[in-house]
C-alpha atoms as a PDB file:
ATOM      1  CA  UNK A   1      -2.265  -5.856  -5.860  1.00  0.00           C
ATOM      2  CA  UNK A   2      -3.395  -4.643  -9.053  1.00  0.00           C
ATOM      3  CA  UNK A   3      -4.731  -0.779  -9.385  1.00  0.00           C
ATOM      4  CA  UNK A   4      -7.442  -0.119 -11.668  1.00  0.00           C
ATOM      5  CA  UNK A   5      -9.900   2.361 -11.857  1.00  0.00           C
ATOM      6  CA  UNK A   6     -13.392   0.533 -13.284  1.00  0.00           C
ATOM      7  CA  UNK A   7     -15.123   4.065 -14.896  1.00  0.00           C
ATOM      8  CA  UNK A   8     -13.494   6.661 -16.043  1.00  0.00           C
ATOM      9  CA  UNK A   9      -9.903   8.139 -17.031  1.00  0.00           C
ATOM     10  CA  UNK A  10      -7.182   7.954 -13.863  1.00  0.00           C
ATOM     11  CA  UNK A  11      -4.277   9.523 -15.811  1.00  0.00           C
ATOM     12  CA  UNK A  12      -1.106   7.814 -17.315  1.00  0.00           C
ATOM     13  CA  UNK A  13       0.969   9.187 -14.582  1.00  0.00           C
ATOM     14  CA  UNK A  14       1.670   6.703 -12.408  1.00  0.00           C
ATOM     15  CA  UNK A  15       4.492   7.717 -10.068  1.00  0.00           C
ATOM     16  CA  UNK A  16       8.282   8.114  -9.120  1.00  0.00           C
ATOM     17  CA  UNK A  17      10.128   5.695  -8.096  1.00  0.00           C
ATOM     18  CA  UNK A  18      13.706   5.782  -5.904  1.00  0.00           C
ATOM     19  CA  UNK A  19      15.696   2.856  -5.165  1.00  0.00           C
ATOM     20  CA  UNK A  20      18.662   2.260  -3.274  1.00  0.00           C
ATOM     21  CA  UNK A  21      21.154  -0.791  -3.551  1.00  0.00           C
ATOM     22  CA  UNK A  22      23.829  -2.868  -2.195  1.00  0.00           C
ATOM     23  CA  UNK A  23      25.578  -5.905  -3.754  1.00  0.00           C
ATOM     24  CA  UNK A  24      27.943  -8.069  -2.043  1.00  0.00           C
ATOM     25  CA  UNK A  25      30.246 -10.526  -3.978  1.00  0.00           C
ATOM     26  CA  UNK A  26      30.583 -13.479  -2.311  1.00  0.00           C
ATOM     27  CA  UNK A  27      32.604 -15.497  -4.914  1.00  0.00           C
ATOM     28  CA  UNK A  28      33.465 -14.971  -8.348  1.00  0.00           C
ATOM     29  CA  UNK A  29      30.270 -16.169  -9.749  1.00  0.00           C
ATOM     30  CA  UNK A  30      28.092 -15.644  -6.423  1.00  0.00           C
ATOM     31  CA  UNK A  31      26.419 -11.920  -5.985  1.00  0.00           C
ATOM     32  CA  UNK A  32      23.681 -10.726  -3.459  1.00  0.00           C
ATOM     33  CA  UNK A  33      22.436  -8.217  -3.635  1.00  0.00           C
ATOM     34  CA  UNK A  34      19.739  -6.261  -1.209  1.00  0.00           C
ATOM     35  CA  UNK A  35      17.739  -2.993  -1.114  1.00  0.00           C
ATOM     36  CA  UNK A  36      14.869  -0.786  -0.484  1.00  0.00           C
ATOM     37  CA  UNK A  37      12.799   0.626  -3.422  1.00  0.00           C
ATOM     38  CA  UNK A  38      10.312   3.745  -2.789  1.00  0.00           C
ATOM     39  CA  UNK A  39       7.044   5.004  -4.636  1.00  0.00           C
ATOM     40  CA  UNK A  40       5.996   8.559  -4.563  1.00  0.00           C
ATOM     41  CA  UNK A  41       2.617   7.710  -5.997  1.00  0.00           C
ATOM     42  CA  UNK A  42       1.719   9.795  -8.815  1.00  0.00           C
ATOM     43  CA  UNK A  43      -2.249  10.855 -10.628  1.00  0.00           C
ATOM     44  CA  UNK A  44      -3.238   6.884 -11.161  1.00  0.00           C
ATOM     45  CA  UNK A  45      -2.317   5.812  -8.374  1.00  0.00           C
ATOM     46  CA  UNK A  46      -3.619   8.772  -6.158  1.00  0.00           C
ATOM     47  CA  UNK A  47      -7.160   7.801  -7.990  1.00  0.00           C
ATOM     48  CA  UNK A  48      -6.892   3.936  -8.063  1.00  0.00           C
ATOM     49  CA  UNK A  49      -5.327   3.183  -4.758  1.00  0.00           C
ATOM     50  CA  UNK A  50      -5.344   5.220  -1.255  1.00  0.00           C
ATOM     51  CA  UNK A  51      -2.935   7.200  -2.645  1.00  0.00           C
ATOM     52  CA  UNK A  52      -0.165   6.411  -0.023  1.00  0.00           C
ATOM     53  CA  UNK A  53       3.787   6.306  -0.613  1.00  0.00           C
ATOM     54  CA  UNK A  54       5.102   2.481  -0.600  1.00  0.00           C
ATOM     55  CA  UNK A  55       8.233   1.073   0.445  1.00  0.00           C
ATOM     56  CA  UNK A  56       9.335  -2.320  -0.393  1.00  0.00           C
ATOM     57  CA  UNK A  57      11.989  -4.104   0.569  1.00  0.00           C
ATOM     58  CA  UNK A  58      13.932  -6.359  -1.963  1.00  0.00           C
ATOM     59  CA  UNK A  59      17.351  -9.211  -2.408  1.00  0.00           C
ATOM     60  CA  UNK A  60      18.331 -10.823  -4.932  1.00  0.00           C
ATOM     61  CA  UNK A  61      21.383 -12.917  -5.724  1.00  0.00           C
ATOM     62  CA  UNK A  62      22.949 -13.451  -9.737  1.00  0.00           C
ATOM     63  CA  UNK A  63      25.354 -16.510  -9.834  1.00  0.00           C
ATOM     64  CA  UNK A  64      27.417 -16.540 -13.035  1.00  0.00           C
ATOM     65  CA  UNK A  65      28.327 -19.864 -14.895  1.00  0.00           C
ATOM     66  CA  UNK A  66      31.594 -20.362 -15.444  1.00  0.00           C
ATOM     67  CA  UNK A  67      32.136 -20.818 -19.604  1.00  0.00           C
ATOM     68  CA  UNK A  68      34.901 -21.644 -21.755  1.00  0.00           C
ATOM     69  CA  UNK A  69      35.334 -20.875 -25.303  1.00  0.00           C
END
């Protein structure tokens, strides 16, 4: 979704954000990693959107290349 307000100012604030993370090392080069990320919304977003908190869930996983110099 993107938030936009189509007349007028809606402020530059747009919020605070709080995330919270776990990462699990499967192997040397394998990590996952897994989490929950939340929005307090702030003046924008109260204007351009309902105004509501969000929560979003989110994973990820880095793998690492083995190199040699």
């Amino acid at each position: 979704m993107i938030a936009r307000v189509k007349v007028g100012a809606a402020g530059t604030h747009v919020g605070q954000e709080v995330d919270g993370q776990v990462t699990y090392v499967l192997s040397p080069q394998l990590r996952i990693v897994g989490g929950l990320a939340h929005i307090f919304p702030g003046g924008f977003l109260e204007t351009a959107t309902s105004g509501s908190p969000f929560t979003c869930p989110f994973v990820g996983a880095t793998y690492t290349f083995a190199t040699s110099f």
